[in-house]
Protein backbone atom coordinates (compact mmCIF):
# COMPACT_ATOMS: atom_id res chain seq x y z
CA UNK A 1 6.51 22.06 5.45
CA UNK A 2 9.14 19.89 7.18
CA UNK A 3 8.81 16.78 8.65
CA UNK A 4 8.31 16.70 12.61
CA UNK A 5 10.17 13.51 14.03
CA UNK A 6 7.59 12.09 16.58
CA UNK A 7 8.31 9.00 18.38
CA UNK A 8 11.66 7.44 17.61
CA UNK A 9 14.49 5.00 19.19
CA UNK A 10 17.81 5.29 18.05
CA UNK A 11 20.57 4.17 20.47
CA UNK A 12 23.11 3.12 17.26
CA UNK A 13 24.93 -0.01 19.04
CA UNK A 14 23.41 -2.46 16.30
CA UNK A 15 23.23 -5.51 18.73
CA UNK A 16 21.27 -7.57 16.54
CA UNK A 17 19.61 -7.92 13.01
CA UNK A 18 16.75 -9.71 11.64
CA UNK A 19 15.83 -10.42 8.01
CA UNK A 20 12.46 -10.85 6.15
CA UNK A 21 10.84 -13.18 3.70
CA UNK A 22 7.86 -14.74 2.61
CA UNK A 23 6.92 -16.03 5.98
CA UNK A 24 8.84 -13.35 8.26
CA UNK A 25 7.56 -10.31 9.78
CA UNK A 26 8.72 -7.81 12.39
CA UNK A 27 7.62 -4.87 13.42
CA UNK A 28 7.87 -2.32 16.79
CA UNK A 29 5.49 -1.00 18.70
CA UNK A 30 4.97 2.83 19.79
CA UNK A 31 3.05 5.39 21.63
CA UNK A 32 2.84 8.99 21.01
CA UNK A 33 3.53 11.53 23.47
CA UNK A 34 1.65 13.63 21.85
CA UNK A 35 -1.32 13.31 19.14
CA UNK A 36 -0.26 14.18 15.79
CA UNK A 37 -0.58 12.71 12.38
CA UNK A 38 1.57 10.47 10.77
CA UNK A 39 3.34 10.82 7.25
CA UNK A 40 6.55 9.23 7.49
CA UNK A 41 8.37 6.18 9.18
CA UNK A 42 11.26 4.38 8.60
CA UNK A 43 13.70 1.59 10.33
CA UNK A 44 17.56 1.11 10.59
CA UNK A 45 19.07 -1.46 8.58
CA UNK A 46 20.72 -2.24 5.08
CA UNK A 47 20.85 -5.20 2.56
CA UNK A 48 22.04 -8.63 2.71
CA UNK A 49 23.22 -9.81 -0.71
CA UNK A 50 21.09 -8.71 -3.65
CA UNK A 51 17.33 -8.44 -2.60
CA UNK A 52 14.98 -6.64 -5.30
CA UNK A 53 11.26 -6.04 -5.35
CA UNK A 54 9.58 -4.04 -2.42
CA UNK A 55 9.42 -3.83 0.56
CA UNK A 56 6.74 -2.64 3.33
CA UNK A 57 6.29 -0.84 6.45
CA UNK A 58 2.71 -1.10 7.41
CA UNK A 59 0.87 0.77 10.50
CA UNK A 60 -1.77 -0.82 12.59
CA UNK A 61 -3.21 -0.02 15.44
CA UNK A 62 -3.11 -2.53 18.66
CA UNK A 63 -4.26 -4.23 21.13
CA UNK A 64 -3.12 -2.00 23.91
CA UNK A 65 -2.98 -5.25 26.10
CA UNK A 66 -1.51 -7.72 24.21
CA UNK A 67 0.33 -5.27 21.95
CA UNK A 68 -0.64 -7.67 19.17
CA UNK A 69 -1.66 -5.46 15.48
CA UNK A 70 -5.45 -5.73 15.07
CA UNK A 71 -7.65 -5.06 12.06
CA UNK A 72 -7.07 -3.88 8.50
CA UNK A 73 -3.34 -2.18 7.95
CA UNK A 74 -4.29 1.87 8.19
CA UNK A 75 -1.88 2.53 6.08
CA UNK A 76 1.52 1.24 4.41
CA UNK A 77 4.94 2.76 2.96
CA UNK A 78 6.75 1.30 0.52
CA UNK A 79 10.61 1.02 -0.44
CA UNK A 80 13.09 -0.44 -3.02
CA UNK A 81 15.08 -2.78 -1.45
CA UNK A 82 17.97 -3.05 -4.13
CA UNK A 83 18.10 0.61 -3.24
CA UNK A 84 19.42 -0.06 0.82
CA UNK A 85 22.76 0.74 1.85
CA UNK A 86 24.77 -2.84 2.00
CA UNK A 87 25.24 -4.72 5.03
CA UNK A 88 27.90 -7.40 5.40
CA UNK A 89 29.17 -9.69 7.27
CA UNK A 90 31.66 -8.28 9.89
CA UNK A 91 31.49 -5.12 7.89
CA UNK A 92 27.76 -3.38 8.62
CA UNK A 93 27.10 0.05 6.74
CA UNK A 94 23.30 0.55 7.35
CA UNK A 95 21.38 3.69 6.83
CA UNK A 96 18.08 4.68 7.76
CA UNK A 97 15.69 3.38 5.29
CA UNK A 98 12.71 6.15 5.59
CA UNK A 99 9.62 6.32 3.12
CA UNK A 100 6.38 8.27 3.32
CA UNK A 101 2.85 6.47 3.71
CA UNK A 102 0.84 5.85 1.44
CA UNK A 103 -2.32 7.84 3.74
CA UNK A 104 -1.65 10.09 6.44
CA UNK A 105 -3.38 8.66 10.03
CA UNK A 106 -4.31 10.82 12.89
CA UNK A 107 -2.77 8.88 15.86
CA UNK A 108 -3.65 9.25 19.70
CA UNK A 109 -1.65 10.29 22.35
CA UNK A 110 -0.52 7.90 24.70
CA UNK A 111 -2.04 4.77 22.41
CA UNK A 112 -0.24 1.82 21.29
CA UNK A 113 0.08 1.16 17.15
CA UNK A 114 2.37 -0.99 15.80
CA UNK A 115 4.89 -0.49 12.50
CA UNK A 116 5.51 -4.23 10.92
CA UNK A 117 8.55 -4.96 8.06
CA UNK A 118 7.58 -7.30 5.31
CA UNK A 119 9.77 -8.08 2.38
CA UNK A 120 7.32 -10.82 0.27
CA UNK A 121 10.11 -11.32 -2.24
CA UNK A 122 12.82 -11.90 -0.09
CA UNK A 123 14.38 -14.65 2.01
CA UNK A 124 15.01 -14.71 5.61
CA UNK A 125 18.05 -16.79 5.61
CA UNK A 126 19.28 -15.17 2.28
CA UNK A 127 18.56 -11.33 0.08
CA UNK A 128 16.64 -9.57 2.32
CA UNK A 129 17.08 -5.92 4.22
CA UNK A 130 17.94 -6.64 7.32
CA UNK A 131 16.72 -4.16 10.09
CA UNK A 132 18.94 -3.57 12.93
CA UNK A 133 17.46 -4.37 16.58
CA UNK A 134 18.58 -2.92 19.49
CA UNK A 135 19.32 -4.89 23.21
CA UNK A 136 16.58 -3.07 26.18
CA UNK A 137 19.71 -1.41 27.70
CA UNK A 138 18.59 1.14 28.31
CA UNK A 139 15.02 0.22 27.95
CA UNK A 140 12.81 1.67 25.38
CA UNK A 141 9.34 2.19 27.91
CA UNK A 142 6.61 2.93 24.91
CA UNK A 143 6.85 -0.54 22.96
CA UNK A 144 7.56 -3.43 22.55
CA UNK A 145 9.54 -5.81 19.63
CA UNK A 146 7.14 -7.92 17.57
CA UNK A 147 8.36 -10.93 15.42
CA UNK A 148 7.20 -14.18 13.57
CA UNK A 149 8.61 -16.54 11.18
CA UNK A 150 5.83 -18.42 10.47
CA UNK A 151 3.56 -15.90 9.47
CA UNK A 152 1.96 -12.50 10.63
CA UNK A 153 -1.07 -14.30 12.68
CA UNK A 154 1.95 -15.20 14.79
CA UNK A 155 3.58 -12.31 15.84
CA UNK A 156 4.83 -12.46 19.07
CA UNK A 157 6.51 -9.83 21.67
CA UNK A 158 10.22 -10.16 22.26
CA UNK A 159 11.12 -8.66 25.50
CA UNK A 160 14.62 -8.11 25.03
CA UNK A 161 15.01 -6.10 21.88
CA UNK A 162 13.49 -2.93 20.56
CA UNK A 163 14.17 -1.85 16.49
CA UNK A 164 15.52 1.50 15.88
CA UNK A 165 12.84 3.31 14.11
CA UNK A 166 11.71 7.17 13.65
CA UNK A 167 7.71 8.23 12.66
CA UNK A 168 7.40 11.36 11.61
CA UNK A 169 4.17 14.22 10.87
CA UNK A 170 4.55 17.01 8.12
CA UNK A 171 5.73 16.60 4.53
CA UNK A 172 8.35 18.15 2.61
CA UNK A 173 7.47 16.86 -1.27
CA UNK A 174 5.25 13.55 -2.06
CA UNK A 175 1.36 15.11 -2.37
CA UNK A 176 -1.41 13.21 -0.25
CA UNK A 177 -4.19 11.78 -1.82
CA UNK A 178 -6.79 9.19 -0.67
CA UNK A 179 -8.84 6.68 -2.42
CA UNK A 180 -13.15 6.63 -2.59
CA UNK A 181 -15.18 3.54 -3.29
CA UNK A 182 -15.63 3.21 -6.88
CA UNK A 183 -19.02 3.90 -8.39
CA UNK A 184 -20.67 2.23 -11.94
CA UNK A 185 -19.42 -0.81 -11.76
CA UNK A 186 -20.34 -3.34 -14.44
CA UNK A 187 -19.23 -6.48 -16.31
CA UNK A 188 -16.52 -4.26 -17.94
CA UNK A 189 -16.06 -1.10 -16.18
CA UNK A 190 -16.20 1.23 -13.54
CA UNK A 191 -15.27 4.64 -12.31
CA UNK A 192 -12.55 5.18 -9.85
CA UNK A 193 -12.92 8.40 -7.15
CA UNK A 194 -10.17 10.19 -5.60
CA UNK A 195 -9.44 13.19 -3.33
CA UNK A 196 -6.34 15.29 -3.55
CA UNK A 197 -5.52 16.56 -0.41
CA UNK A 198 -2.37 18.66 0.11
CA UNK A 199 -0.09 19.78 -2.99
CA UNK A 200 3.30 18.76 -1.23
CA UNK A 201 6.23 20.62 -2.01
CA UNK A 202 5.65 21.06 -6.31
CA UNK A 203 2.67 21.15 -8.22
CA UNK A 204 1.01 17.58 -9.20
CA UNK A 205 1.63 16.48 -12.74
CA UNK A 206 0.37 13.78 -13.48
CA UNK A 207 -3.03 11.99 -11.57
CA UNK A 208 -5.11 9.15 -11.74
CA UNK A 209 -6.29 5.56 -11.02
CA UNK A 210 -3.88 2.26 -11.13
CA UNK A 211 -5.40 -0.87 -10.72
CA UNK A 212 -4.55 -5.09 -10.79
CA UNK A 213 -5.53 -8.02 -9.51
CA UNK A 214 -3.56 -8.05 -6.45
CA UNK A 215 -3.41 -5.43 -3.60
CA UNK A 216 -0.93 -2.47 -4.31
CA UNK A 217 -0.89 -1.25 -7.61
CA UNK A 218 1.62 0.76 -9.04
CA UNK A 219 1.94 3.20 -12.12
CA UNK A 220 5.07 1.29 -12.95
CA UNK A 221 4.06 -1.97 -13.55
CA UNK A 222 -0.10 -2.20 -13.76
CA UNK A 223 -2.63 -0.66 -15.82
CA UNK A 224 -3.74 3.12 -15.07
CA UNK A 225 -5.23 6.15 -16.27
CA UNK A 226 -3.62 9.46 -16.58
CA UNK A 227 -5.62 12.33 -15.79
CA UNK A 228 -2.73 14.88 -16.35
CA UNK A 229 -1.80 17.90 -14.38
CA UNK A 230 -4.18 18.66 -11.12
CA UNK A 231 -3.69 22.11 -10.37
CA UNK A 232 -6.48 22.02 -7.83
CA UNK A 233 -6.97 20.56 -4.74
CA UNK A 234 -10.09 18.52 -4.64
CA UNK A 235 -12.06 15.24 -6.14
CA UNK A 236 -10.99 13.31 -9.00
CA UNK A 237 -12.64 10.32 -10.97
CA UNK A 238 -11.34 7.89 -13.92
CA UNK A 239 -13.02 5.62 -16.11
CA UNK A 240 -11.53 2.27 -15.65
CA UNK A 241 -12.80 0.69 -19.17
CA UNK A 242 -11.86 -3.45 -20.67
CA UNK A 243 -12.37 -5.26 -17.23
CA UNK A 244 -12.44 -8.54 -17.30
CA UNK A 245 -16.08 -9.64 -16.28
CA UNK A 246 -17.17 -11.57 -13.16
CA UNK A 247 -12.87 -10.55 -11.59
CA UNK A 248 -11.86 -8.56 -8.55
CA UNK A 249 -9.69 -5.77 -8.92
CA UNK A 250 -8.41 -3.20 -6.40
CA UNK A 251 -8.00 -0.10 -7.29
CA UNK A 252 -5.64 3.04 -5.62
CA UNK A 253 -5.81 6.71 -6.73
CA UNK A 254 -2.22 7.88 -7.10
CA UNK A 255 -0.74 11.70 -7.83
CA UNK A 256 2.53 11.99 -9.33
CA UNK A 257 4.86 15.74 -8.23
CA UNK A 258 8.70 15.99 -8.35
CA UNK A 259 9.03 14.37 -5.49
CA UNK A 260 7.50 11.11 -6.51
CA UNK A 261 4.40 9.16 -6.43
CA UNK A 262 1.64 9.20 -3.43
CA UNK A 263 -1.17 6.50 -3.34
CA UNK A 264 -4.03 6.53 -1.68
CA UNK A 265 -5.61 3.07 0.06
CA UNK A 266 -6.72 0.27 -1.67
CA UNK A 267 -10.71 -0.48 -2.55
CA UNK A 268 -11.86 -3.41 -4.20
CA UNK A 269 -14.45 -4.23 -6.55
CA UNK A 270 -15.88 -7.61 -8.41
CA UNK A 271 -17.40 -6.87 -11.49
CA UNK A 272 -20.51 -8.41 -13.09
CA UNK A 273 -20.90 -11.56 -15.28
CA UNK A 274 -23.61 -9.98 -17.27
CA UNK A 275 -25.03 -6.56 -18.26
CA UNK A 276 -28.47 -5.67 -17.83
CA UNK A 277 -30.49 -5.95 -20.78
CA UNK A 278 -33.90 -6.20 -22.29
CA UNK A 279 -35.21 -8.12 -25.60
CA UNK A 280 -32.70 -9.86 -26.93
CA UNK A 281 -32.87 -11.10 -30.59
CA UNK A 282 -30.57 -12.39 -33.09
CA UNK A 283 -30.55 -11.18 -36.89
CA UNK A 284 -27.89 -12.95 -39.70
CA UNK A 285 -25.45 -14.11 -37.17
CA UNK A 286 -25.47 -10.40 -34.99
CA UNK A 287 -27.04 -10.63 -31.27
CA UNK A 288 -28.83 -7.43 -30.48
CA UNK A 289 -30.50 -5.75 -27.12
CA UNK A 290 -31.94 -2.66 -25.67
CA UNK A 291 -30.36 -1.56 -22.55
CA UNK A 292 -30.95 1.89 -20.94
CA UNK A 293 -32.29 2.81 -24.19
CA UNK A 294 -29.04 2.43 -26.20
CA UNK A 295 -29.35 -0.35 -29.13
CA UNK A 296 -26.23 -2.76 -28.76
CA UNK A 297 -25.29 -5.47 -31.07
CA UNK A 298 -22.23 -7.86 -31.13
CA UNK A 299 -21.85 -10.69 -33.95
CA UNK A 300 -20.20 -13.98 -32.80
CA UNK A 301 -21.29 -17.04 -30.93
CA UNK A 302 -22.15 -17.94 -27.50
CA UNK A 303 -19.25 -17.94 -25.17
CA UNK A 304 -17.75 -21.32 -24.06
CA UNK A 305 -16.44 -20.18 -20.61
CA UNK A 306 -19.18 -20.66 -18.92
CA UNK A 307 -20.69 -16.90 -18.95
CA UNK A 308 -23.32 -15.53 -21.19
CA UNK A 309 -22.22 -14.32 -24.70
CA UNK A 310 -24.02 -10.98 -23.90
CA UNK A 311 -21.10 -9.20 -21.48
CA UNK A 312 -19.67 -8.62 -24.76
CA UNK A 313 -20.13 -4.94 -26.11
């Protein structure tokens, strides 16, 4: 199935840029004229220098007075910001940088949501993808220009300017899969749960869980599982084994087709300090327990962290 452009505003003028960093944010605002679910977005821009790392565009809804973002991000696309068209100086050749989200969000008709840039490994003022804005002439009626550089608590509406941008419904390759609150967790473990929901434009061959310490995991550069090929549509679990006890991790499902990778939403989890156990005893150096009738033993001495030796298994 194709992708549907939605909502969009592209005059092409390229009045003004902005760049992002570690502190900067921007972001337009939209409403649908119709309802319809969203897959895809993207902005207008190209690269400044050499920027690396990724990049986001995140969707929120709004306050449909102030026009402010509210609440947690619904769901966020990703991009590789080495990969950009260049921008320079004098001499701009931007292209549309477009990436399907990570979950696909039934939006309203006629409501106000909000798409924000963020770049966190980029500067402002130096390598960054800067997005092209565009002066209200003529006016874009169905949002508004958001911006901050001190921070996304302080995003603000700029009257003046509107960013070029496209949303889009349909798919034509990445599958969609979301992500279920993990069950089993303990000092050590858990079990991831996902749901495959549409097969995209090739079969899915590889599927799984990634997960880290920090939001956003990826296949590429955190620890996963691989499940192999899912030739059904449906649920999905992974054992997530060799946690690190009393740490919180967050966890995405992900399926992998010719197209490229789809992730579902983050979930977090903190696991345990301790196991559950009963009658503990020690024997020659070895520390033994009972614990849903299974016989464990470890040999060592107590831990100096801080944390009971018995996590160990």
């Amino acid at each position: 199935m194709a992708y549907t452009k939605q909502e969009y505003h592209e005059i092409g003028t390229n009045t003004s840029t902005g760049g992002f960093g570690e502190t900067c944010f921007g972001g337009q605002t939209f409403r649908p004229v119709t309802a319809h679910t969203i897959t895809r977005v993207g902005f207008y821009g190209g690269k400044d220098g050499s920027p690396s790392g990724l990049g986001y565009i995140d969707l929120y809804n709004c306050n449909q007075t102030t026009h402010l973002p509210i609440g947690n991000r619904l769901a966020r696309a990703s991009y590789e910001t080495s990969d950009c068209n260049p921008e320079d100086e004098g001499g701009i050749d931007p292209a549309w940088v477009e990436s399907n989200l990570d979950s696909a969000i039934a939006l309203d008709q006629d409501t106000e949501y909000a798409l924000i840039l963020y770049q966190p490994n980029s500067e402002s003022s130096g390598d960054s993808v800067k997005f092209k804005s565009e002066s209200k002439t003529p006016t874009y009626t169905r949002g508004v220009l958001l911006f901050s550089n001190t921070g996304f608590a302080n995003l603000a509406v700029y009257s003046t300017y509107d960013y070029q941008f496209r949303e889009y419904s349909g798919s034509v390759g990445v599958s969609i899969v979301t992500t279920q609150a993990c069950t089993g967790t303990t000092a050590q473990k858990s079990i991831g749960h996902g749901t495959y929901q549409g097969a995209g434009s090739s079969a899915v061959s590889q599927h799984g869980h990634v997960w880290d310490t920090s939001t956003d995991p990826t296949t590429s550069l955190d620890t996963k599982t691989e499940n192999g090929a899912a030739p059904n549509l449906g649920q999905f679990q992974s054992d997530m084994p060799n946690l690190i006890p009393g740490t919180t991790y967050y966890v995405r499902a992900y399926v992998v087709n010719t197209s490229g990778t789809s992730y579902g939403g983050n979930v977090n989890i903190t696991t345990g300090t301790t196991i559950g156990r009963r009658h503990w005893w020690t024997d020659g150096g070895e520390f033994h327990w009972w614990a849903g009738g299974v016989h464990y033993k470890v040999v060592g001495i107590e831990d100096t962290s801080g944390l009971p030796w018995w996590w160990y298994m």
